[in-house]
PDB file of N, CA and C in Angstrom:
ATOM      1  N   UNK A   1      16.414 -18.118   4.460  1.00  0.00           N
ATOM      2  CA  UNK A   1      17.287 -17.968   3.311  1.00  0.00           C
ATOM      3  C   UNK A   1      18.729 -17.881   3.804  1.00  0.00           C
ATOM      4  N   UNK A   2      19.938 -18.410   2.992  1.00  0.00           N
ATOM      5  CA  UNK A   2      21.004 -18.745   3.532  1.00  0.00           C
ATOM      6  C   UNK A   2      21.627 -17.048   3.285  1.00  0.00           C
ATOM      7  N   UNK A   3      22.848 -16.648   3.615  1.00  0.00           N
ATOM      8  CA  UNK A   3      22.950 -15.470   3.340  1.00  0.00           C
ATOM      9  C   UNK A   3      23.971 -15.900   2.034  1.00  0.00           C
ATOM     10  N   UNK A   4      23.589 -15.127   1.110  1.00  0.00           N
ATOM     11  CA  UNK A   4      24.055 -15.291  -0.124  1.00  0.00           C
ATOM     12  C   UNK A   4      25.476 -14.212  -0.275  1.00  0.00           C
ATOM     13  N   UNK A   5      25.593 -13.487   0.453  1.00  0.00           N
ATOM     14  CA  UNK A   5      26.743 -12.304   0.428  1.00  0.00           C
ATOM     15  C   UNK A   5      28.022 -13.438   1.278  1.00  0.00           C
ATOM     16  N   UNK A   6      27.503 -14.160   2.506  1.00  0.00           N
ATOM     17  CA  UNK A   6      28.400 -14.306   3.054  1.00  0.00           C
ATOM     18  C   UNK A   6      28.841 -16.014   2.447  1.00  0.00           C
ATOM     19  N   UNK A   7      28.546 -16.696   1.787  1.00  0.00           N
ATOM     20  CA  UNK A   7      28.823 -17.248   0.756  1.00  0.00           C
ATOM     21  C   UNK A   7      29.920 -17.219  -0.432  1.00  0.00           C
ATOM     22  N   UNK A   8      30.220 -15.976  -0.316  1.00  0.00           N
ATOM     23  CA  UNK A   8      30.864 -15.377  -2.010  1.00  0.00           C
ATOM     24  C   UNK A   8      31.978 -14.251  -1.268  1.00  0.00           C
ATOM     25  N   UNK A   9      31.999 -14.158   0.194  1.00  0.00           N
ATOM     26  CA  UNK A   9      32.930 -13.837   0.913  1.00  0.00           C
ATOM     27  C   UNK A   9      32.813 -12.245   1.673  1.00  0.00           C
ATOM     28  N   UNK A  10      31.528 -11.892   1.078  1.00  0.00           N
ATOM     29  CA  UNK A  10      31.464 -10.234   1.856  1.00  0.00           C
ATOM     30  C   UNK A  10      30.899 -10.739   2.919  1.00  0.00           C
ATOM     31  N   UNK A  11      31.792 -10.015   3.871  1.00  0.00           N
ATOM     32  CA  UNK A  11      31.556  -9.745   5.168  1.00  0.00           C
ATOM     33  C   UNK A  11      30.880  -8.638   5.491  1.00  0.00           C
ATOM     34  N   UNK A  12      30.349  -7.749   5.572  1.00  0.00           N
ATOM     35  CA  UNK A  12      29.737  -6.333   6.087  1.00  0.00           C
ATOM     36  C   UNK A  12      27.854  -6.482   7.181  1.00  0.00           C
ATOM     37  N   UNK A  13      28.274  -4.680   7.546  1.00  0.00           N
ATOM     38  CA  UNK A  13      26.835  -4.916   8.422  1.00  0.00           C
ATOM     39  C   UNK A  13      25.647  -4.239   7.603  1.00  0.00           C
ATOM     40  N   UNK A  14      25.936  -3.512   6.586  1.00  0.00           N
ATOM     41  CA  UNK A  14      25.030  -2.667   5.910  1.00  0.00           C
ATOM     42  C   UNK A  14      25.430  -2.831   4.771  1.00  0.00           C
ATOM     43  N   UNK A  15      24.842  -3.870   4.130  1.00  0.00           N
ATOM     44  CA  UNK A  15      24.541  -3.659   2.254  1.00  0.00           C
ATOM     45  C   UNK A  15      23.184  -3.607   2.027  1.00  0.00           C
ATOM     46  N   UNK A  16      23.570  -2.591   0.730  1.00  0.00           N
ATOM     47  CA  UNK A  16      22.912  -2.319   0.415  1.00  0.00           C
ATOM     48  C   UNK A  16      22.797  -3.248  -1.229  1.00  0.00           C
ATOM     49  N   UNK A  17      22.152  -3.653  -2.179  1.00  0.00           N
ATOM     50  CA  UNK A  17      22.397  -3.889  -3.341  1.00  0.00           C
ATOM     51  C   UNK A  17      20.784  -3.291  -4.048  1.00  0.00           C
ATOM     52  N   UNK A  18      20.953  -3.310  -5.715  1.00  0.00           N
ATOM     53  CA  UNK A  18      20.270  -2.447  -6.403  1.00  0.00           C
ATOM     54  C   UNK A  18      19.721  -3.410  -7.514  1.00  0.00           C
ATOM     55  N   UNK A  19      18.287  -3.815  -7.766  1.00  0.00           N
ATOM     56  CA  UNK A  19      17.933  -4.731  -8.419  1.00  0.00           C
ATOM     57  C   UNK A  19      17.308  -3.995  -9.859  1.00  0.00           C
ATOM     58  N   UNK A  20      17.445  -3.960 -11.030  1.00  0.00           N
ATOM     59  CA  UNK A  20      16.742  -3.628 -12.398  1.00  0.00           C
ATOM     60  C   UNK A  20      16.493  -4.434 -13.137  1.00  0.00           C
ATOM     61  N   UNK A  21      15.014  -5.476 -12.808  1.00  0.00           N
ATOM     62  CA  UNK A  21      14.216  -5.994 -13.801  1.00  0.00           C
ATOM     63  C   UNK A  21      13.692  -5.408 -15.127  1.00  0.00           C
ATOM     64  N   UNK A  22      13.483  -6.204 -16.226  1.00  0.00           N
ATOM     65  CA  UNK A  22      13.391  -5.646 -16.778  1.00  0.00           C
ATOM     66  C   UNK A  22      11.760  -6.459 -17.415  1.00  0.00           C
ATOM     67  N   UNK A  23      10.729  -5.628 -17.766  1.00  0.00           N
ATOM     68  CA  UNK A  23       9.876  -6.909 -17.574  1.00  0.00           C
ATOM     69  C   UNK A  23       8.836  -6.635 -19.321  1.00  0.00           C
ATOM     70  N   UNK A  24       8.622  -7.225 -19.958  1.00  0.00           N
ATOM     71  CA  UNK A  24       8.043  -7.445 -21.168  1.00  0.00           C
ATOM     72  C   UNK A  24       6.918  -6.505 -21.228  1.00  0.00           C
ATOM     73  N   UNK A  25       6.466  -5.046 -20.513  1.00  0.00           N
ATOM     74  CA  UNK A  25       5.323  -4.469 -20.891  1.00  0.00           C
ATOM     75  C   UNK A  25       5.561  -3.086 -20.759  1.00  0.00           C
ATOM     76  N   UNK A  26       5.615  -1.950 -21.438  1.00  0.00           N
ATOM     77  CA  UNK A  26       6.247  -0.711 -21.584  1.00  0.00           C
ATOM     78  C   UNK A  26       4.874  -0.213 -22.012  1.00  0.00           C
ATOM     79  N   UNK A  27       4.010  -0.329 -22.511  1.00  0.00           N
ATOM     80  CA  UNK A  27       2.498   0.266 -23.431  1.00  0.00           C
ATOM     81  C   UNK A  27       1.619  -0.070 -22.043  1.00  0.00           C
ATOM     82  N   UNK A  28       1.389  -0.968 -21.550  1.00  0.00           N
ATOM     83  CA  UNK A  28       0.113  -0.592 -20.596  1.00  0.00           C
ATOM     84  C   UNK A  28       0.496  -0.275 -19.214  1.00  0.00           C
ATOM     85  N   UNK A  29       0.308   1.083 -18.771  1.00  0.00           N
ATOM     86  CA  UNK A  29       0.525   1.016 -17.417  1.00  0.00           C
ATOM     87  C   UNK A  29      -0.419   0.577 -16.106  1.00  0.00           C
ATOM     88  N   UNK A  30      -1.472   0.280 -16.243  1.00  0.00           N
ATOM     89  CA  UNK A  30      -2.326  -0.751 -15.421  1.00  0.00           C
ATOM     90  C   UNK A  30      -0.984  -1.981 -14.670  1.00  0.00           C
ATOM     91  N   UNK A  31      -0.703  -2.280 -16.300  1.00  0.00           N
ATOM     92  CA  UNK A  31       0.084  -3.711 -15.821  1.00  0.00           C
ATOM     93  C   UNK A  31       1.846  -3.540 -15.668  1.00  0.00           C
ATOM     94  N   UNK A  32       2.491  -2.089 -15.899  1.00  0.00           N
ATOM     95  CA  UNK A  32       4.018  -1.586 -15.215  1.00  0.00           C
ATOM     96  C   UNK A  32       3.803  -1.516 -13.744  1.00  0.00           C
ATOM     97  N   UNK A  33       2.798  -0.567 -13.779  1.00  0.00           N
ATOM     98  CA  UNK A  33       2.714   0.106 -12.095  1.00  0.00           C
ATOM     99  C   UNK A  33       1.891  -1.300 -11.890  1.00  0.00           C
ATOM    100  N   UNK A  34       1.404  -2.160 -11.684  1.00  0.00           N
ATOM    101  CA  UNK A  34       0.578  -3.354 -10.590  1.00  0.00           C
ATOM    102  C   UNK A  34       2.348  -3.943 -10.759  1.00  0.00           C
ATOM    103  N   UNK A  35       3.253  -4.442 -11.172  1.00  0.00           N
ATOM    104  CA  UNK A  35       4.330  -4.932 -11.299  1.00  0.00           C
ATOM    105  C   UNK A  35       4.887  -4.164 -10.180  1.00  0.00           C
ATOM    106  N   UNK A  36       4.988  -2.869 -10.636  1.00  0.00           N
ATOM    107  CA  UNK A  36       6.232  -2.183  -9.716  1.00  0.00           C
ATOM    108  C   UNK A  36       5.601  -2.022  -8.022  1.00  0.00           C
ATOM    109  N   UNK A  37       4.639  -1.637  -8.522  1.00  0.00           N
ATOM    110  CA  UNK A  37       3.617  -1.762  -6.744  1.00  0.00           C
ATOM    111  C   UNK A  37       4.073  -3.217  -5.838  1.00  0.00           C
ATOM    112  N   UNK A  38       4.083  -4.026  -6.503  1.00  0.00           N
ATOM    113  CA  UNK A  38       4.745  -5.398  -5.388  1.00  0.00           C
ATOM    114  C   UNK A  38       6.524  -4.720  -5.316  1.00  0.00           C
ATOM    115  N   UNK A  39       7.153  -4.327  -5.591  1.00  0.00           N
ATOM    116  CA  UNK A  39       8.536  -4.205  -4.890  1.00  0.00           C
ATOM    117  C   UNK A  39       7.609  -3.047  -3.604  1.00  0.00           C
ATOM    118  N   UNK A  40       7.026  -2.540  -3.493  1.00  0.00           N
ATOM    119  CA  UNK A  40       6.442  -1.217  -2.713  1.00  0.00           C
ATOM    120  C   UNK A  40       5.885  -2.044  -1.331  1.00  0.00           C
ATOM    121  N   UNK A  41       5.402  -3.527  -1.792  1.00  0.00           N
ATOM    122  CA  UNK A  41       4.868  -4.148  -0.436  1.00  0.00           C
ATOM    123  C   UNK A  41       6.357  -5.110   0.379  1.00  0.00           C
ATOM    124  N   UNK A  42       7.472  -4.701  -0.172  1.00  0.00           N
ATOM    125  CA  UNK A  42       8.279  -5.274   1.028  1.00  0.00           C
ATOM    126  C   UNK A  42       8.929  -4.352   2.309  1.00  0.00           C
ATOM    127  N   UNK A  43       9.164  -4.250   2.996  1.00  0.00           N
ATOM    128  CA  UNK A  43       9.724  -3.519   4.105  1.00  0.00           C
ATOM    129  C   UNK A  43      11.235  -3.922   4.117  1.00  0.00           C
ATOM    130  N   UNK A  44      11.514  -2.208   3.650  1.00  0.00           N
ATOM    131  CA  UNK A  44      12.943  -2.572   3.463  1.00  0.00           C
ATOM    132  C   UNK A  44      13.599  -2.170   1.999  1.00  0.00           C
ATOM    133  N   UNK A  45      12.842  -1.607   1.224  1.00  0.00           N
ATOM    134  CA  UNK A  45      12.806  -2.054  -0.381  1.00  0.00           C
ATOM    135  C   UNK A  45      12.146  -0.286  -0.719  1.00  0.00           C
ATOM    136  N   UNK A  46      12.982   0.087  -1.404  1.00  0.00           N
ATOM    137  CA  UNK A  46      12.972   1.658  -2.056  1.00  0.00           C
ATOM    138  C   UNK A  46      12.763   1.319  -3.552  1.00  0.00           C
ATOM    139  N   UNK A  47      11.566   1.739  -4.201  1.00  0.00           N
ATOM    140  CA  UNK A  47      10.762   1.822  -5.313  1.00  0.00           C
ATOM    141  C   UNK A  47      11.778   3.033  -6.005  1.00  0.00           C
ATOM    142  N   UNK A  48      13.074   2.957  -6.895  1.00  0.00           N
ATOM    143  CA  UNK A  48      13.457   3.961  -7.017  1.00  0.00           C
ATOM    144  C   UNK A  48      13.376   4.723  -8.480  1.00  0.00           C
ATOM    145  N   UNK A  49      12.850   3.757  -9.316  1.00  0.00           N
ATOM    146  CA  UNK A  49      12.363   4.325 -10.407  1.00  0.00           C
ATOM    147  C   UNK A  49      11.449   3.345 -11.512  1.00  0.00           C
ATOM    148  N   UNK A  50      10.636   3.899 -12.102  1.00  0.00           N
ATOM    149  CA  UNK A  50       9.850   3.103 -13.345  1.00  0.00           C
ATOM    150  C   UNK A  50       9.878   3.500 -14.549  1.00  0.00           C
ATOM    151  N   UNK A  51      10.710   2.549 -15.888  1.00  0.00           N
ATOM    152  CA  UNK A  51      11.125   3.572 -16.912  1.00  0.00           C
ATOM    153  C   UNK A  51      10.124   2.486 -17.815  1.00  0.00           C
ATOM    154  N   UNK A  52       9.189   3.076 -18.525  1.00  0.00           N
ATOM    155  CA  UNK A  52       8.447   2.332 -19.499  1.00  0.00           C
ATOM    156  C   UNK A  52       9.005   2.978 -20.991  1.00  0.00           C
ATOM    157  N   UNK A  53       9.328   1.850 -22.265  1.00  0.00           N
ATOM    158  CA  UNK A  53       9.131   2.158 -23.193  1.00  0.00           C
ATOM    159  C   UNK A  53       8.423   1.540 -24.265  1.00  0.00           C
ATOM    160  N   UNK A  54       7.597   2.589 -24.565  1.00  0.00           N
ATOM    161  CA  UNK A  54       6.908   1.967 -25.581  1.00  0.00           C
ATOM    162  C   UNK A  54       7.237   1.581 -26.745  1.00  0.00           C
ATOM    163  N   UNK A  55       7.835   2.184 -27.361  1.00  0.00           N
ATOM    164  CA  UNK A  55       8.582   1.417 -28.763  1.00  0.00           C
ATOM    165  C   UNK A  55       9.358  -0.077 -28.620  1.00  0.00           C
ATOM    166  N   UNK A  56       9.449   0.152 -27.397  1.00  0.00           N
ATOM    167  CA  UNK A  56      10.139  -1.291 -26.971  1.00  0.00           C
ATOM    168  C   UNK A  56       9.116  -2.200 -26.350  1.00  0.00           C
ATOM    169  N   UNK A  57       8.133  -1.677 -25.588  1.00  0.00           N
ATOM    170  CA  UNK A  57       7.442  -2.233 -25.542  1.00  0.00           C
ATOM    171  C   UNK A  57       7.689  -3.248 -23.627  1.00  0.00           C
ATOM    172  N   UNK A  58       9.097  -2.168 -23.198  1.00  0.00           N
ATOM    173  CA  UNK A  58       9.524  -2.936 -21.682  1.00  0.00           C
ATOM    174  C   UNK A  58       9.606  -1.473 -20.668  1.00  0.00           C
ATOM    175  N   UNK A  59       9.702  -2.349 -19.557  1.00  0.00           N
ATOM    176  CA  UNK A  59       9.850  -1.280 -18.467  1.00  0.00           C
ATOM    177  C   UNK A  59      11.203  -1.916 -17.428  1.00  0.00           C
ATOM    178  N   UNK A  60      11.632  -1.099 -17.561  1.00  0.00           N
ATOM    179  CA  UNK A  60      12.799  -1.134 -16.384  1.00  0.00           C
ATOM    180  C   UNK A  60      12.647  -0.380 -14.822  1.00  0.00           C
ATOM    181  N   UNK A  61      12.335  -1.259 -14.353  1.00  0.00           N
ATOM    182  CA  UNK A  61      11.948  -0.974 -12.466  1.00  0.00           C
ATOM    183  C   UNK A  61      13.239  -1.343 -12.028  1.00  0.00           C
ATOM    184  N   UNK A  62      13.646  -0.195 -11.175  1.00  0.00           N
ATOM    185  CA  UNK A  62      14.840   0.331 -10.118  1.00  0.00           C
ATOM    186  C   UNK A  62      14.557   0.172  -8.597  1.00  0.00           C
ATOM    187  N   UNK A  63      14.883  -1.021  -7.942  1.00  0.00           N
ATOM    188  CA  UNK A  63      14.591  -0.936  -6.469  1.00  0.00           C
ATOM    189  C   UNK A  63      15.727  -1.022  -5.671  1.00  0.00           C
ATOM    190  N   UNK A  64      15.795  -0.657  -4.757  1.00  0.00           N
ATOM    191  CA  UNK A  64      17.245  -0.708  -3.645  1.00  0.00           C
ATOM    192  C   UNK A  64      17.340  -1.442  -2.310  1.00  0.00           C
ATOM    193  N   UNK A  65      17.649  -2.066  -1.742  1.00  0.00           N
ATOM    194  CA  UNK A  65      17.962  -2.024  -0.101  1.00  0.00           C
ATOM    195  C   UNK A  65      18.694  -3.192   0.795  1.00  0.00           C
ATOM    196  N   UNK A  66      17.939  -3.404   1.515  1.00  0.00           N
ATOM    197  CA  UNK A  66      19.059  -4.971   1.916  1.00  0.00           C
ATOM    198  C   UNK A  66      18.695  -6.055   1.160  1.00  0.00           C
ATOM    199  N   UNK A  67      19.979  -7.008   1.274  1.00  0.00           N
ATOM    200  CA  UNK A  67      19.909  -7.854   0.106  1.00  0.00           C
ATOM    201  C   UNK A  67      18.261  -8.793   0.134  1.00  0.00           C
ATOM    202  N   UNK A  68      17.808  -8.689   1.175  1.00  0.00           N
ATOM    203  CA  UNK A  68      17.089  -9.905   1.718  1.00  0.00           C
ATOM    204  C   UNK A  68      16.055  -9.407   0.801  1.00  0.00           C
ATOM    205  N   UNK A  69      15.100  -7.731   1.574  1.00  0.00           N
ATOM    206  CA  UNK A  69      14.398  -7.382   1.143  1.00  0.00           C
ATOM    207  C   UNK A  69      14.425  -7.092  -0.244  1.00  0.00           C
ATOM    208  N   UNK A  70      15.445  -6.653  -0.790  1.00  0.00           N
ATOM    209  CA  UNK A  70      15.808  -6.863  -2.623  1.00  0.00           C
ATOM    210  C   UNK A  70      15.177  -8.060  -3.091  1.00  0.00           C
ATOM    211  N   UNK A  71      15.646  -9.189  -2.662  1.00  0.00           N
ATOM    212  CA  UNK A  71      15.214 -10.649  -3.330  1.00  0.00           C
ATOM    213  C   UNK A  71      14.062 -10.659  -3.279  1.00  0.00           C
ATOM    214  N   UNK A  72      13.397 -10.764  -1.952  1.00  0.00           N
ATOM    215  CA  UNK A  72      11.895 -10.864  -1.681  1.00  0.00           C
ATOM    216  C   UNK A  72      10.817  -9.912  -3.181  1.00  0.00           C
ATOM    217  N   UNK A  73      11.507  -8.293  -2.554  1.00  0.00           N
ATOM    218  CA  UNK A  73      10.735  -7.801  -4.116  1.00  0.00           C
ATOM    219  C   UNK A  73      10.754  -8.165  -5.510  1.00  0.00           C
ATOM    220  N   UNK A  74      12.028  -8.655  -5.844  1.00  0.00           N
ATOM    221  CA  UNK A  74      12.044  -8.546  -7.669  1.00  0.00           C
ATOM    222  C   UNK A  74      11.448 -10.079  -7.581  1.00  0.00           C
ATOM    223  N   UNK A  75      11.341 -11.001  -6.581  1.00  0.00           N
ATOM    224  CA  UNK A  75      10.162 -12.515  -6.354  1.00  0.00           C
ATOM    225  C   UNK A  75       8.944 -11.782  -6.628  1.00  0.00           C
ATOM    226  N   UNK A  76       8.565 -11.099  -6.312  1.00  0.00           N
ATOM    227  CA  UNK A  76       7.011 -10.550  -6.138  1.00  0.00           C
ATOM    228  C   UNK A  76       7.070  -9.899  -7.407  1.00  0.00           C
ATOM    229  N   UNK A  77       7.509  -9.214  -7.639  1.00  0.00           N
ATOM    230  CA  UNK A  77       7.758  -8.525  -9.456  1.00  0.00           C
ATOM    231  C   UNK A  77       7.742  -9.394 -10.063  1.00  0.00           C
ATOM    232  N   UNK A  78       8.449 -10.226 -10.535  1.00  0.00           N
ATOM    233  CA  UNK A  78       8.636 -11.224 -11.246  1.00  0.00           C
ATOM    234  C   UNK A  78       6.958 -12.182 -11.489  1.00  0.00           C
ATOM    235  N   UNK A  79       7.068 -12.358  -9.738  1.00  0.00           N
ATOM    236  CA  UNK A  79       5.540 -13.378 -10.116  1.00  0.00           C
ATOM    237  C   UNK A  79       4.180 -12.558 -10.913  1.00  0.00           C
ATOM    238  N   UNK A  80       4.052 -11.698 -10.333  1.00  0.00           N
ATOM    239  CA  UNK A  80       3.343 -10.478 -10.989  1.00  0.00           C
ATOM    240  C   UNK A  80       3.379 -10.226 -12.243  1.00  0.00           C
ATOM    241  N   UNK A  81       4.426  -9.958 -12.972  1.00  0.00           N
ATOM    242  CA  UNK A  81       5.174  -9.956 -14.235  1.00  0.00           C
ATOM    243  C   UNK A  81       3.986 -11.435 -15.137  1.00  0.00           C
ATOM    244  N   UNK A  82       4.483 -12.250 -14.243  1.00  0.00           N
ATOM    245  CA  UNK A  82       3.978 -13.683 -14.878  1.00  0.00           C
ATOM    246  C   UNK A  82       2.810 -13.937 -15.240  1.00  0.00           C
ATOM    247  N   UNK A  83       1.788 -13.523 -14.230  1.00  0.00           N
ATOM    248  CA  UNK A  83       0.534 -13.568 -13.949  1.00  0.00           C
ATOM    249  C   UNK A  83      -0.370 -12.755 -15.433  1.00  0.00           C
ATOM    250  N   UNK A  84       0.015 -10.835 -15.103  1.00  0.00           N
ATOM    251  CA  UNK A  84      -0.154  -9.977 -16.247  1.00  0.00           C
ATOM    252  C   UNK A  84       0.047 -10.088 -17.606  1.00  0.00           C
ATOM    253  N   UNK A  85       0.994 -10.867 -17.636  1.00  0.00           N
ATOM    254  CA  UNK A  85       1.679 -10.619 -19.226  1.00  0.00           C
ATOM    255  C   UNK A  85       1.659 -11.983 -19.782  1.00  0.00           C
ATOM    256  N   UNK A  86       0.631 -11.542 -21.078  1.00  0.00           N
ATOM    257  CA  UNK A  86       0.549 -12.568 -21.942  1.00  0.00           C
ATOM    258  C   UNK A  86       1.506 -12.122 -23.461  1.00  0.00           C
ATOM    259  N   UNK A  87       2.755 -12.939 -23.151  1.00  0.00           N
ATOM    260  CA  UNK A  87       3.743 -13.179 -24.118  1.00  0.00           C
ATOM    261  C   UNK A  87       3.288 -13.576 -25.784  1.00  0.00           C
ATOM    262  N   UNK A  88       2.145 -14.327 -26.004  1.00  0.00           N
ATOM    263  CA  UNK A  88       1.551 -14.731 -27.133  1.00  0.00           C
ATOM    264  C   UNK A  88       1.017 -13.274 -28.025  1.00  0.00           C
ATOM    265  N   UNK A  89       1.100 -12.617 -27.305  1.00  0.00           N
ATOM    266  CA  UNK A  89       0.492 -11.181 -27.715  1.00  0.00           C
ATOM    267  C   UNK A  89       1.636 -10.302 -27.617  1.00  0.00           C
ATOM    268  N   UNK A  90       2.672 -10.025 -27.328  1.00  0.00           N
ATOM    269  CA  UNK A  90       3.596  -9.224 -26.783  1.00  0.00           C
ATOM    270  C   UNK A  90       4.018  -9.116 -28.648  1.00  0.00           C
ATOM    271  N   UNK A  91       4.829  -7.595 -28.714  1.00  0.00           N
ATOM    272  CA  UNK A  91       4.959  -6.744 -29.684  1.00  0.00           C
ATOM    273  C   UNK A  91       6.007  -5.523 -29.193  1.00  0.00           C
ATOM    274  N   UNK A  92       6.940  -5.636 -30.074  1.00  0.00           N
ATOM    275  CA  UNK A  92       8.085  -4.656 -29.685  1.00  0.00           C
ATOM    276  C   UNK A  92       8.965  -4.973 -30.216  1.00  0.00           C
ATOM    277  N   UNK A  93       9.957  -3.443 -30.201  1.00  0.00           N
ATOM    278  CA  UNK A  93      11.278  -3.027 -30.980  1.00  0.00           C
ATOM    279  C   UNK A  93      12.689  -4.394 -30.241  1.00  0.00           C
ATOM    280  N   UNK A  94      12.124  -4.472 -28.969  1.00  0.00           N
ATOM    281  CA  UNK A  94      13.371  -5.237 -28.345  1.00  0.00           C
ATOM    282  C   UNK A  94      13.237  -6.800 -28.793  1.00  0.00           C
ATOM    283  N   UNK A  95      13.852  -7.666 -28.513  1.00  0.00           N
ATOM    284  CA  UNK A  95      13.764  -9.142 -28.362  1.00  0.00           C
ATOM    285  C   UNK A  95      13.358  -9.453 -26.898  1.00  0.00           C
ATOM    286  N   UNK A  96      12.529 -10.374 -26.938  1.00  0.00           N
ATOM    287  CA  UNK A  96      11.807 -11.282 -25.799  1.00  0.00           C
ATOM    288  C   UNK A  96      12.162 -12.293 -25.372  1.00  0.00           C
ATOM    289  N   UNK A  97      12.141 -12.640 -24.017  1.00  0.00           N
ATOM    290  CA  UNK A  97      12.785 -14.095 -23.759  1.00  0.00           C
ATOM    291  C   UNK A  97      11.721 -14.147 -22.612  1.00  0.00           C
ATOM    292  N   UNK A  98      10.750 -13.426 -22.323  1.00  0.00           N
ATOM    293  CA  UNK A  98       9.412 -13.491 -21.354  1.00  0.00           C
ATOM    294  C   UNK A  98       9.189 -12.262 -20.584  1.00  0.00           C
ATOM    295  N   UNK A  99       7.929 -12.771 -19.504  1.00  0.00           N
ATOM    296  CA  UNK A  99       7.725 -11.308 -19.225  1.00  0.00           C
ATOM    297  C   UNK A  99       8.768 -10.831 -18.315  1.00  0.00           C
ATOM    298  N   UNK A 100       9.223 -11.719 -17.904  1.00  0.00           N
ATOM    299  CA  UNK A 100      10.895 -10.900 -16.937  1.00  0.00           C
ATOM    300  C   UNK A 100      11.827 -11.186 -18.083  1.00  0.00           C
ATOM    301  N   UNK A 101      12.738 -10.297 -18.599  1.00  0.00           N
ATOM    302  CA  UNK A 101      13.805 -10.718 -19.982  1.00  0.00           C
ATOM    303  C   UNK A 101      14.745 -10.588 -19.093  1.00  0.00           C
ATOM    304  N   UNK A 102      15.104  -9.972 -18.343  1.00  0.00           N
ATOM    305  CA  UNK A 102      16.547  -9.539 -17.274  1.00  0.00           C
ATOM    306  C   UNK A 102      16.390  -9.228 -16.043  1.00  0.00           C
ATOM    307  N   UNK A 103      17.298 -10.031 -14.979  1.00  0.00           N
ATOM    308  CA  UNK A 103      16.944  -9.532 -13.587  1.00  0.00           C
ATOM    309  C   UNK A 103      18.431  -9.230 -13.233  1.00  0.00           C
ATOM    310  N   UNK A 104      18.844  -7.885 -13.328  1.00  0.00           N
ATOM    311  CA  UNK A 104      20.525  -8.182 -13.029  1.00  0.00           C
ATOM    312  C   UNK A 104      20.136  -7.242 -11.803  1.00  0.00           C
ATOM    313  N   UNK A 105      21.525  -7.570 -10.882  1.00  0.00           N
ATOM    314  CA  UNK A 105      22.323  -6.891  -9.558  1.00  0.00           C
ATOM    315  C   UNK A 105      22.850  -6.431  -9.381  1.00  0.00           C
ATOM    316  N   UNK A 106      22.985  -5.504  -8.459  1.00  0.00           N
ATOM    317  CA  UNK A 106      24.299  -4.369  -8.271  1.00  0.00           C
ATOM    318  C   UNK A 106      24.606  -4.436  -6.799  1.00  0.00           C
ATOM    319  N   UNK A 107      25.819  -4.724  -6.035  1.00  0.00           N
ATOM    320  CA  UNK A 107      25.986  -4.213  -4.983  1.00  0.00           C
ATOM    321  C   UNK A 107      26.719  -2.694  -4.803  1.00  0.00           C
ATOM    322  N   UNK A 108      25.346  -2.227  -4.031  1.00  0.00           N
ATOM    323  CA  UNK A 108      25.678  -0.688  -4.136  1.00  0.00           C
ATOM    324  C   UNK A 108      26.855  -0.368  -2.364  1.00  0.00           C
ATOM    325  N   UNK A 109      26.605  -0.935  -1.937  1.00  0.00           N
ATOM    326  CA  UNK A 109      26.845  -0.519  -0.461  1.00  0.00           C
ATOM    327  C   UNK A 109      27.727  -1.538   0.205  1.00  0.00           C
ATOM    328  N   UNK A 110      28.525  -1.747   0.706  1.00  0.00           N
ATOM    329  CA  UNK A 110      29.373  -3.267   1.371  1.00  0.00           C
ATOM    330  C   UNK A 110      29.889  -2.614   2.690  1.00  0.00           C
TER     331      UNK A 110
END
């Protein structure tokens, strides 16, 4: 993978950045936690929170660390996400655009 930081002009030896998917299933936790469990299989990658809501019907997973290992996890979330969640059935307070609706970034660390 090309380095995507040094591309866009950061230079540094330790970033850190902060990934919050947001993924179409807040009611079953079988299928939040099997989602959030793949950010848990990268090395490198801090599981830092799992917010399910049910009225909404989404969960917002909080992971942290180097950029690399960041990408690698919310890939594995995401595919996971895909696999679990059948959208034809999906029900909730929020609007849907699939089972990942948002994958935004934060650089926490430079």
């Amino acid at each position: 993978m090309s380095d995507i930081w040094g591309l866009i002009g950061i230079k540094v030896m330790n970033r850190i950045i902060e990934c919050v998917p947001n993924f179409s299933n807040g009611q079953n936790p079988e299928v939040y936690n099997a989602i959030a469990a793949e950010a848990e299989t990268v090395e490198g990658v801090k599981l830092l929170n799992v917010d399910p809501g049910k009225a909404t019907n989404r969960t917002v997973v909080t992971i942290a660390g180097s950029p690399e290992a960041v990408i690698e996890a919310a890939f594995r979330c995401i595919k996971k996400a895909a696999e679990l969640i059948d959208m034809s059935k999906h029900k909730g307070e929020h609007p849907r655009m699939g089972a990942t609706d948002v994958c935004p970034w934060c650089l926490l660390a430079a």
